[in-house]
C-alpha atoms as a PDB file:
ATOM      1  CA  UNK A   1      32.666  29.695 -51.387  1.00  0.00           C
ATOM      2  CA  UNK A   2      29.501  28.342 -50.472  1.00  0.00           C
ATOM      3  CA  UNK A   3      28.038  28.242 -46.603  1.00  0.00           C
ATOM      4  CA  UNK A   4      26.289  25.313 -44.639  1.00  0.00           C
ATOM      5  CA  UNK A   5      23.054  24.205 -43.390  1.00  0.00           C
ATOM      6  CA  UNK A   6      23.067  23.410 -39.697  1.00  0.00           C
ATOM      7  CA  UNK A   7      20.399  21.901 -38.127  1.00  0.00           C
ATOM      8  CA  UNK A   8      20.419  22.373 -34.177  1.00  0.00           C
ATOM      9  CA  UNK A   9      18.307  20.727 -32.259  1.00  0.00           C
ATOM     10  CA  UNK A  10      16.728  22.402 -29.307  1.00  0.00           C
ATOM     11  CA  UNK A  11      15.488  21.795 -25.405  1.00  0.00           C
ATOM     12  CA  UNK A  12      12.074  20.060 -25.171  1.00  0.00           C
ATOM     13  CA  UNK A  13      11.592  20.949 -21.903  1.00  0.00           C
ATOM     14  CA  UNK A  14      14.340  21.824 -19.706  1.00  0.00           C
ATOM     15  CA  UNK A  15      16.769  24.536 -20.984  1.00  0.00           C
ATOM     16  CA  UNK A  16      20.161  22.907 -19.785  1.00  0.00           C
ATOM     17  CA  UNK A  17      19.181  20.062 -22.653  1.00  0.00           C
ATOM     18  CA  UNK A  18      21.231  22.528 -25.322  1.00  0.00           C
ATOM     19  CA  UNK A  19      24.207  21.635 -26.353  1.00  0.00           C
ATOM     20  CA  UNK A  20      27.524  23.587 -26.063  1.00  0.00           C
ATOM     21  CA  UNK A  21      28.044  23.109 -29.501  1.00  0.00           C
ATOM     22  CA  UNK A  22      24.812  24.215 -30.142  1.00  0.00           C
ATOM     23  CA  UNK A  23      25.306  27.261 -28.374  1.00  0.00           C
ATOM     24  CA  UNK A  24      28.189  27.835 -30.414  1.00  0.00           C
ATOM     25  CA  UNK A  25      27.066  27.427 -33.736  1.00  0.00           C
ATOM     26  CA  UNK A  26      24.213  29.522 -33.271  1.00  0.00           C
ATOM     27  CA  UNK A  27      26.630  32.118 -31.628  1.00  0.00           C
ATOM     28  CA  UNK A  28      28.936  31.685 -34.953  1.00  0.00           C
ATOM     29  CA  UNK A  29      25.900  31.626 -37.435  1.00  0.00           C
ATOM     30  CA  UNK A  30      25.574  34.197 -39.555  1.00  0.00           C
ATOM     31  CA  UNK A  31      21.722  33.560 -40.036  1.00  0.00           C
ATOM     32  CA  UNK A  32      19.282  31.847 -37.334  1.00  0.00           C
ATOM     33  CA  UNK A  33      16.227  30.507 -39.110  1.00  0.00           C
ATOM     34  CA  UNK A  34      13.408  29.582 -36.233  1.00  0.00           C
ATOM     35  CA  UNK A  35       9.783  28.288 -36.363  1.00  0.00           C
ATOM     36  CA  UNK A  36       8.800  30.750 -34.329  1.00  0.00           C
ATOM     37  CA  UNK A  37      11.281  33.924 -32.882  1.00  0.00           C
ATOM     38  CA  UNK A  38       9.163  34.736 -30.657  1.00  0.00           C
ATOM     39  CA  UNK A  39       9.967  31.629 -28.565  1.00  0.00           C
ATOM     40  CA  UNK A  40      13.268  30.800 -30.441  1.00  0.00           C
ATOM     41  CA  UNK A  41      14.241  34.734 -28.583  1.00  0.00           C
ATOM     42  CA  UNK A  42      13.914  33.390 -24.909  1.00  0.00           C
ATOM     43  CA  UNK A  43      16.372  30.583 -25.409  1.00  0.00           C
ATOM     44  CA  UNK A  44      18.436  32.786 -27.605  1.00  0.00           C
ATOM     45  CA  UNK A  45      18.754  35.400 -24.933  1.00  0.00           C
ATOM     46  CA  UNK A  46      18.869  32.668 -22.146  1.00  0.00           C
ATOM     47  CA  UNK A  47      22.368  32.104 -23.922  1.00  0.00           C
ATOM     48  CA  UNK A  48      23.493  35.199 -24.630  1.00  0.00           C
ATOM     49  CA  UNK A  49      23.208  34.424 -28.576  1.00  0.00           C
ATOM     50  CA  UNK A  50      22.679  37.767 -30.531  1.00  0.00           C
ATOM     51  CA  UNK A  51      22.626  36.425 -34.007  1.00  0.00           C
ATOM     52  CA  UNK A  52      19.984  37.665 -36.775  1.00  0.00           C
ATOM     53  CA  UNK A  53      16.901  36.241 -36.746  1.00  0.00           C
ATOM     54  CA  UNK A  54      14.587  35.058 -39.243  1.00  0.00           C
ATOM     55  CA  UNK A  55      11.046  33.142 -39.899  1.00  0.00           C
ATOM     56  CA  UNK A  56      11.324  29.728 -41.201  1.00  0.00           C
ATOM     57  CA  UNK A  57       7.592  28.002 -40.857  1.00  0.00           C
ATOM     58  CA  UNK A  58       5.660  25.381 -42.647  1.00  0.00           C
ATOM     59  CA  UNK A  59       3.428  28.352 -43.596  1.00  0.00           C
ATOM     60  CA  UNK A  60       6.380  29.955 -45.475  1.00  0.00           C
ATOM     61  CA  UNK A  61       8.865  27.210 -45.962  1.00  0.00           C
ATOM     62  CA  UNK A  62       8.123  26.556 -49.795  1.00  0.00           C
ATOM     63  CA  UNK A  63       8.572  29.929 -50.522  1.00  0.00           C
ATOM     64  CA  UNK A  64      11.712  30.597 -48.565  1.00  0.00           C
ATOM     65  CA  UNK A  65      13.868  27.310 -48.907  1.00  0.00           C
ATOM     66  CA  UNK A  66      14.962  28.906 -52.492  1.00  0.00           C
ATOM     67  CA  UNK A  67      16.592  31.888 -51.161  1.00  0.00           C
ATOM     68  CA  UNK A  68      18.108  30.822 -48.193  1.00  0.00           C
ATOM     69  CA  UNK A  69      19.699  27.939 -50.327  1.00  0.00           C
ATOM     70  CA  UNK A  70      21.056  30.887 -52.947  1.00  0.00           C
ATOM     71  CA  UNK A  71      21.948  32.737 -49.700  1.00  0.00           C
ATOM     72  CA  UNK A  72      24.126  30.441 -48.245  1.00  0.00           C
ATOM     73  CA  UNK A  73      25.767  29.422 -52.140  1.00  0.00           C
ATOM     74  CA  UNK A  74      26.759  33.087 -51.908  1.00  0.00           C
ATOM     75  CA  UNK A  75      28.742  32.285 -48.494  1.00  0.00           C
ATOM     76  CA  UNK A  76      26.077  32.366 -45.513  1.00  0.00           C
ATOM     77  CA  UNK A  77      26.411  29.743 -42.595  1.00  0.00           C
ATOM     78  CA  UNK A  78      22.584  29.333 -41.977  1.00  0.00           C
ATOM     79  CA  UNK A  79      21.743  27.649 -38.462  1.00  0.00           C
ATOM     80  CA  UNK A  80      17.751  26.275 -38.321  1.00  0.00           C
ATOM     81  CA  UNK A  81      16.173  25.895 -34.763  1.00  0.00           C
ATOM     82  CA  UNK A  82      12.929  24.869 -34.319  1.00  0.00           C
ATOM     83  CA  UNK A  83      10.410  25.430 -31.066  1.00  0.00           C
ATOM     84  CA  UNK A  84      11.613  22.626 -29.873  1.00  0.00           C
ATOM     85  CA  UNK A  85      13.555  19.210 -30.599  1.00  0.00           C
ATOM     86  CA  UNK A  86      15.287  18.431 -33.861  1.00  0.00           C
ATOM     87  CA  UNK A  87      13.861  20.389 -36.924  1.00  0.00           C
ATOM     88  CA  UNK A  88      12.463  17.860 -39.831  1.00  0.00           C
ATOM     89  CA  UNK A  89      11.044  15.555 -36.953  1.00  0.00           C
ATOM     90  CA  UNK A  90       7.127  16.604 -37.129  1.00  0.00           C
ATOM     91  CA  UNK A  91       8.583  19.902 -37.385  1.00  0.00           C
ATOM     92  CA  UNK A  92       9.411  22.130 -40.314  1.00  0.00           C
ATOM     93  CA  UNK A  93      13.211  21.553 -42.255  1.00  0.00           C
ATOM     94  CA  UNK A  94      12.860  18.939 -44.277  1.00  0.00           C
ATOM     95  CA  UNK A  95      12.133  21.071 -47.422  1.00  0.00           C
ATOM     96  CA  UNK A  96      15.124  22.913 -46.594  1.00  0.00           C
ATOM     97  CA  UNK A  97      17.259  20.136 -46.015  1.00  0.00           C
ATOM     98  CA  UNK A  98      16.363  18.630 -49.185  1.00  0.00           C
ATOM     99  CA  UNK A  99      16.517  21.633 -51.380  1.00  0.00           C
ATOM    100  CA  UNK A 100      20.305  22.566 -49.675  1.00  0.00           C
ATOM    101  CA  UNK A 101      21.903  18.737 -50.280  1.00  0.00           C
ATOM    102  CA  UNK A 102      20.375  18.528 -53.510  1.00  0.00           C
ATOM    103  CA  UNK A 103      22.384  21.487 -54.374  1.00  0.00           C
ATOM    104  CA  UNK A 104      24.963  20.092 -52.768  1.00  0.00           C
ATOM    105  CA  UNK A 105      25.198  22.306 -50.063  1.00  0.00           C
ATOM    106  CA  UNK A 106      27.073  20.705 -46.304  1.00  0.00           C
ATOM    107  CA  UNK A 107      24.588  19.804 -44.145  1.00  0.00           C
ATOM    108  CA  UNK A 108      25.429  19.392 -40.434  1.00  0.00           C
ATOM    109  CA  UNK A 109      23.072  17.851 -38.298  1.00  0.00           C
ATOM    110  CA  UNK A 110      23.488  18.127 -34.732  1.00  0.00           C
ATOM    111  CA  UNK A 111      22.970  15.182 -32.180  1.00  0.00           C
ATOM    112  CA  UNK A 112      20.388  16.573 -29.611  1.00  0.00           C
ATOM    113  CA  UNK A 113      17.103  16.986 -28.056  1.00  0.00           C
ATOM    114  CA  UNK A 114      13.997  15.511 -29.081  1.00  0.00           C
ATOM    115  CA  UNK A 115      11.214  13.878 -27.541  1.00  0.00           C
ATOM    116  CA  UNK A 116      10.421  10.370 -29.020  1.00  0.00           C
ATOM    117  CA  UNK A 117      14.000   8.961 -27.773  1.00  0.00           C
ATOM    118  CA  UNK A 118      13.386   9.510 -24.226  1.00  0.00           C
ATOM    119  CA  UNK A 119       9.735   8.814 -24.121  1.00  0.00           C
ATOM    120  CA  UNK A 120      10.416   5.291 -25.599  1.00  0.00           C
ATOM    121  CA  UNK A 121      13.502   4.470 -23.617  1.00  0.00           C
ATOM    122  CA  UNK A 122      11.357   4.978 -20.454  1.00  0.00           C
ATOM    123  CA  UNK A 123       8.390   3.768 -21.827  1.00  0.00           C
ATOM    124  CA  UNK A 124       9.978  -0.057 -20.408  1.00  0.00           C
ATOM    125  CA  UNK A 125       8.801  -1.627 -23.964  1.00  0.00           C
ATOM    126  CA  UNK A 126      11.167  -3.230 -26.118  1.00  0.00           C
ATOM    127  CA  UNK A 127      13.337  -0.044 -27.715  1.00  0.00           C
ATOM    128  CA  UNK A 128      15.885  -2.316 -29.823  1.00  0.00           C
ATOM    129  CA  UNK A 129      13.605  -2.002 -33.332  1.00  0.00           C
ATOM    130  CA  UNK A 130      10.918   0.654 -33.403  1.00  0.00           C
ATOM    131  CA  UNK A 131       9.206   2.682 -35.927  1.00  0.00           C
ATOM    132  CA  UNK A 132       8.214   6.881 -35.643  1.00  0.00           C
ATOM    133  CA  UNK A 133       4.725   7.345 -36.758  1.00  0.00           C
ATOM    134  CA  UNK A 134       4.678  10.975 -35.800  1.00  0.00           C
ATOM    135  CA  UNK A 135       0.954  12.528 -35.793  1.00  0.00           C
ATOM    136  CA  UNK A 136      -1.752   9.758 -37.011  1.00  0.00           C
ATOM    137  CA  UNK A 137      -4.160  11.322 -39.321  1.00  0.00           C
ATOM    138  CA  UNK A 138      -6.727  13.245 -37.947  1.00  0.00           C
ATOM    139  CA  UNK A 139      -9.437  12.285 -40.137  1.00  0.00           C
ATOM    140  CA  UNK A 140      -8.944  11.232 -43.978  1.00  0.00           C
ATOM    141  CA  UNK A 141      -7.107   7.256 -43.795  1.00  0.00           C
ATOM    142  CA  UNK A 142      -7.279   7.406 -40.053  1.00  0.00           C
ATOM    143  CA  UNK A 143      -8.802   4.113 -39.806  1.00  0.00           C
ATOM    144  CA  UNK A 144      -6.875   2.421 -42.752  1.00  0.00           C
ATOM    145  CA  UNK A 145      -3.633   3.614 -41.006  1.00  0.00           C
ATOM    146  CA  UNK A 146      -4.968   1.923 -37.713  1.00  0.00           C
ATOM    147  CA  UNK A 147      -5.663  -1.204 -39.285  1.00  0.00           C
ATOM    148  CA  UNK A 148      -2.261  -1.130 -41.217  1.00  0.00           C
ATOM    149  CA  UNK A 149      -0.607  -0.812 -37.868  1.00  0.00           C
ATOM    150  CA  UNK A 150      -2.041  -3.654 -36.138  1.00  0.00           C
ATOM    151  CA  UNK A 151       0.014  -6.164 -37.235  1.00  0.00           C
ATOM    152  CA  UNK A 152       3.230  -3.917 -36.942  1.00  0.00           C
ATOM    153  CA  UNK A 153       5.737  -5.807 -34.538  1.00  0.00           C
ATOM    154  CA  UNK A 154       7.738  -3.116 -33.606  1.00  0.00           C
ATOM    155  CA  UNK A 155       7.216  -0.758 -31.021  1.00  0.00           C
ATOM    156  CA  UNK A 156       5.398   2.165 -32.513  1.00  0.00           C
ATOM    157  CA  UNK A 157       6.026   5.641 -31.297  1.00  0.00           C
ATOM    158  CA  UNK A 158       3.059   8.688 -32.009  1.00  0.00           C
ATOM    159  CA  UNK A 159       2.790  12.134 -31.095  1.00  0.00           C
ATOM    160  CA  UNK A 160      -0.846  13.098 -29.984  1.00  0.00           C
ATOM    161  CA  UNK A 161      -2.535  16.457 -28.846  1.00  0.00           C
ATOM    162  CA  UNK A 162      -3.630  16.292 -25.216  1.00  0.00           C
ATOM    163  CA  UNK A 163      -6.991  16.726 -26.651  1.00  0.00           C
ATOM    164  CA  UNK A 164      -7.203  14.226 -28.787  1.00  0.00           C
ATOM    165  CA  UNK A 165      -5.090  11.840 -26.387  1.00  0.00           C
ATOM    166  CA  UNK A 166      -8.530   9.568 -25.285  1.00  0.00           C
ATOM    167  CA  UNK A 167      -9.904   9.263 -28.701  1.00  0.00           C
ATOM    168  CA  UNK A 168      -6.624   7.909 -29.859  1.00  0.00           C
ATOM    169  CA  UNK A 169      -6.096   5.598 -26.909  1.00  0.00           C
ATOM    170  CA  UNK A 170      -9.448   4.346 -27.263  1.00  0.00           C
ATOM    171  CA  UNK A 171      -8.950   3.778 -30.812  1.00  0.00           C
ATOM    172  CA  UNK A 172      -6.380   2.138 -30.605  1.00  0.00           C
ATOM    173  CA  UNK A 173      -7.881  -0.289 -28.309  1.00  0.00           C
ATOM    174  CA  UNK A 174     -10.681  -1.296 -30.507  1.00  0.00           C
ATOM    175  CA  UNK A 175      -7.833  -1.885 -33.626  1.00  0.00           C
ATOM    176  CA  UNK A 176      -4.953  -3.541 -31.640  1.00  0.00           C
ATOM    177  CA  UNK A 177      -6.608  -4.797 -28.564  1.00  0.00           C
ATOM    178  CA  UNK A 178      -7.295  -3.457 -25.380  1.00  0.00           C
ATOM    179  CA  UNK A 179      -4.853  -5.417 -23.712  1.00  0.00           C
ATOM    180  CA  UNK A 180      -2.031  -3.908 -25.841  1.00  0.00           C
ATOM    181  CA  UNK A 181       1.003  -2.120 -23.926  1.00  0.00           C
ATOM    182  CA  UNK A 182       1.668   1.199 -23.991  1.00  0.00           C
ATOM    183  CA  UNK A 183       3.479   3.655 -22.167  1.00  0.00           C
ATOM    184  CA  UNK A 184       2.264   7.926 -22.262  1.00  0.00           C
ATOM    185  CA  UNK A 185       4.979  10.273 -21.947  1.00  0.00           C
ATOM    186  CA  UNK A 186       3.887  13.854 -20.801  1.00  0.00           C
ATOM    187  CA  UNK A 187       5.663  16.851 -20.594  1.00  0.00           C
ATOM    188  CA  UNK A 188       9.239  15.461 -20.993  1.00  0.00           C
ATOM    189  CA  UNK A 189      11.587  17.082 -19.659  1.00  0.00           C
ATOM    190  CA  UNK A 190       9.674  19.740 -17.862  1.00  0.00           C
ATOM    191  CA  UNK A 191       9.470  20.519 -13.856  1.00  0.00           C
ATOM    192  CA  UNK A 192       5.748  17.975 -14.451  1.00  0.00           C
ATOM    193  CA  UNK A 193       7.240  15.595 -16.702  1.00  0.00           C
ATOM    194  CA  UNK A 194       4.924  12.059 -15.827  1.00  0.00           C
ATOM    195  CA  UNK A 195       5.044   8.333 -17.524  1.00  0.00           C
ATOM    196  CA  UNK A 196       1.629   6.685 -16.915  1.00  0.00           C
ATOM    197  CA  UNK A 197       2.321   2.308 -18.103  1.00  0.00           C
ATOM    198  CA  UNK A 198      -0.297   0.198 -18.472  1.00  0.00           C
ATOM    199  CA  UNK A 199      -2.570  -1.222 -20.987  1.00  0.00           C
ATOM    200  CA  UNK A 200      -4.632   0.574 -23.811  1.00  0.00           C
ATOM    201  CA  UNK A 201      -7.635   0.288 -21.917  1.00  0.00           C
ATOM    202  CA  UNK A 202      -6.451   1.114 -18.599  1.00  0.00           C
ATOM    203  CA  UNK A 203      -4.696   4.477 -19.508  1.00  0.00           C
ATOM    204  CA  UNK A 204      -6.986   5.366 -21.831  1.00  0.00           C
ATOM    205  CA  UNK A 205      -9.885   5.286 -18.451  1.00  0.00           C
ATOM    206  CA  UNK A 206      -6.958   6.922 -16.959  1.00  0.00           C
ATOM    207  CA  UNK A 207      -6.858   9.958 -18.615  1.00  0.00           C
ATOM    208  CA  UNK A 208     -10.896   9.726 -18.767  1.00  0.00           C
ATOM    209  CA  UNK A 209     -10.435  10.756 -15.575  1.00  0.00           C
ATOM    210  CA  UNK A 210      -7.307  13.138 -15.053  1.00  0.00           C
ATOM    211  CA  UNK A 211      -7.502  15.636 -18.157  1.00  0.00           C
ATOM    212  CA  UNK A 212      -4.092  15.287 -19.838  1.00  0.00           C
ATOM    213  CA  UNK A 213      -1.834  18.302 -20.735  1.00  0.00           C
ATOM    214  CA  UNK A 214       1.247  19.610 -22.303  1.00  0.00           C
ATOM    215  CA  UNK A 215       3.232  17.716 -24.839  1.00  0.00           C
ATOM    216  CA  UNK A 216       2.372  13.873 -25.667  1.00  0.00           C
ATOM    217  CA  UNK A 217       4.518  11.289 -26.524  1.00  0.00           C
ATOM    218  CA  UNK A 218       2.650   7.547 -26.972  1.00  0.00           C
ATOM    219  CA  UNK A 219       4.012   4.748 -26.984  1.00  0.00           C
ATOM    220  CA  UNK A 220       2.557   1.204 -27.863  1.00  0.00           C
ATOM    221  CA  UNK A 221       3.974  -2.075 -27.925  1.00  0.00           C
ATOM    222  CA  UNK A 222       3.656  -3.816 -31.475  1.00  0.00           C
ATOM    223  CA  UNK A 223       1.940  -6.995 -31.748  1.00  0.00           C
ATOM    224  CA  UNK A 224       3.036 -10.198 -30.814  1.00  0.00           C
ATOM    225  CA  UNK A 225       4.823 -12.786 -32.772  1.00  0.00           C
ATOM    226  CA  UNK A 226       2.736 -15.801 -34.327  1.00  0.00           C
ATOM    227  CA  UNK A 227       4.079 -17.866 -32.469  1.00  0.00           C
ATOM    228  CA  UNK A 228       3.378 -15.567 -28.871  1.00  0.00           C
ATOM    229  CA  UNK A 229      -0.508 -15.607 -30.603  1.00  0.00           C
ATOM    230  CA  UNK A 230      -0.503 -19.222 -30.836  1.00  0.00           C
ATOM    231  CA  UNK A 231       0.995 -20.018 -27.488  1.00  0.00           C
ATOM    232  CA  UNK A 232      -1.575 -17.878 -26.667  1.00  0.00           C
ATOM    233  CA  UNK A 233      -4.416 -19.926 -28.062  1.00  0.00           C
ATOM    234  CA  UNK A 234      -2.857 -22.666 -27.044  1.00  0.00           C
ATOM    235  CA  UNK A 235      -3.287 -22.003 -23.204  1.00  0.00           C
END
């Protein structure tokens, strides 16, 4: 009898986030697949979990997605963490997933951690219809993607490198405006989590000014309605 897939989500920040049924379904696992087991081991031993323990990567995920799918036809329950969050979002385990249901192997998703939900519920802009962008394009349709999004009316939500944070913002400013909305999330939650709200322009001389670090979630506000524009024009 074949095995499952389980996908577990995992603490962005604060190690409480887990789940008790995570815990237990990596405790019950009879394979852990993690991005990285060098950091998957600290939560694993923060929980007492003592399950083997094996690379899955997007480095290696092609090659291995094959043979833990025949693995777990043969009868493994195969549990995939990654760093942090939900695997699959900007983070390897798609592949996987794919491979496993096409084969029609269970997979169980768990509800859990991950960082664009919280980031955009706090972020004060409207959070009833937005889209995940993930990582723009760092340099190939970069500015095509831009343009493409400036007529998007939902809110958007992007990861970004702390490095890379001002270039974006202040891209972003020159395609959708520099009086556009958005909202930075930084280091959710961690003991230095910070939301800094304001205007493309504004945050983006912000973080001129204070170097940002740690993990980036940005939010923008999507444009406004034809009929906000011309109300606009109007005044």
């Amino acid at each position: 009898m074949a095995g499952k897939l389980y996908i577990v989500p995992t603490p962005v920040g604060n190690l409480e986030d887990m789940t008790i049924r995570a815990v237990n379904v990596l405790k019950e696992a009879d394979l852990i697949l993690a991005e990285d087991t060098r950091t998957s081991s600290v939560l694993l031993k923060h929980y007492d979990i003592h399950g083997r323990l094996e690379s899955h990567h997007k480095f290696n995920e092609h090659k291995t997605s094959e043979m833990i799918k025949e693995r777990i036809l043969q009868g493994l329950n195969v549990a995939l963490v990654s760093d942090a969050g939900t695997p699959g979002v900007s983070d390897p385990g798609f592949l996987l997933v794919r491979t496993c249901a096409a084969e029609g192997i269970e997979v169980q998703t768990l509800p859990g951690a991950t960082a664009c939900i919280p980031a955009i519920v706090s972020s004060g802009l409207p959070c009833d219809r937005f889209c995940f962008e993930g990582f723009l394009p760092v340099k190939k349709g970069r500015q095509t993607r831009l343009k493409e999004l400036s007529t998007e009316p939902r809110t958007m939500i992007f990861y970004e490198s702390p490095y890379r944070l001002v270039k974006t913002l202040e891209q972003l400013a020159e395609a959708f405006g520099p009086e556009r909305e958005c909202s930075v999330a930084r280091e959710i939650s961690k003991l230095h989590e910070e939301h800094r709200r304001g205007s493309l322009a504004d945050v983006a001389a912000w973080y001129k000014e204070h170097e940002p670090k740690g993990e980036i979630v940005l939010i923008v506000a999507g444009a406004p309605s034809k009929k906000h524009r011309k109300d606009d024009d109007e005044d």
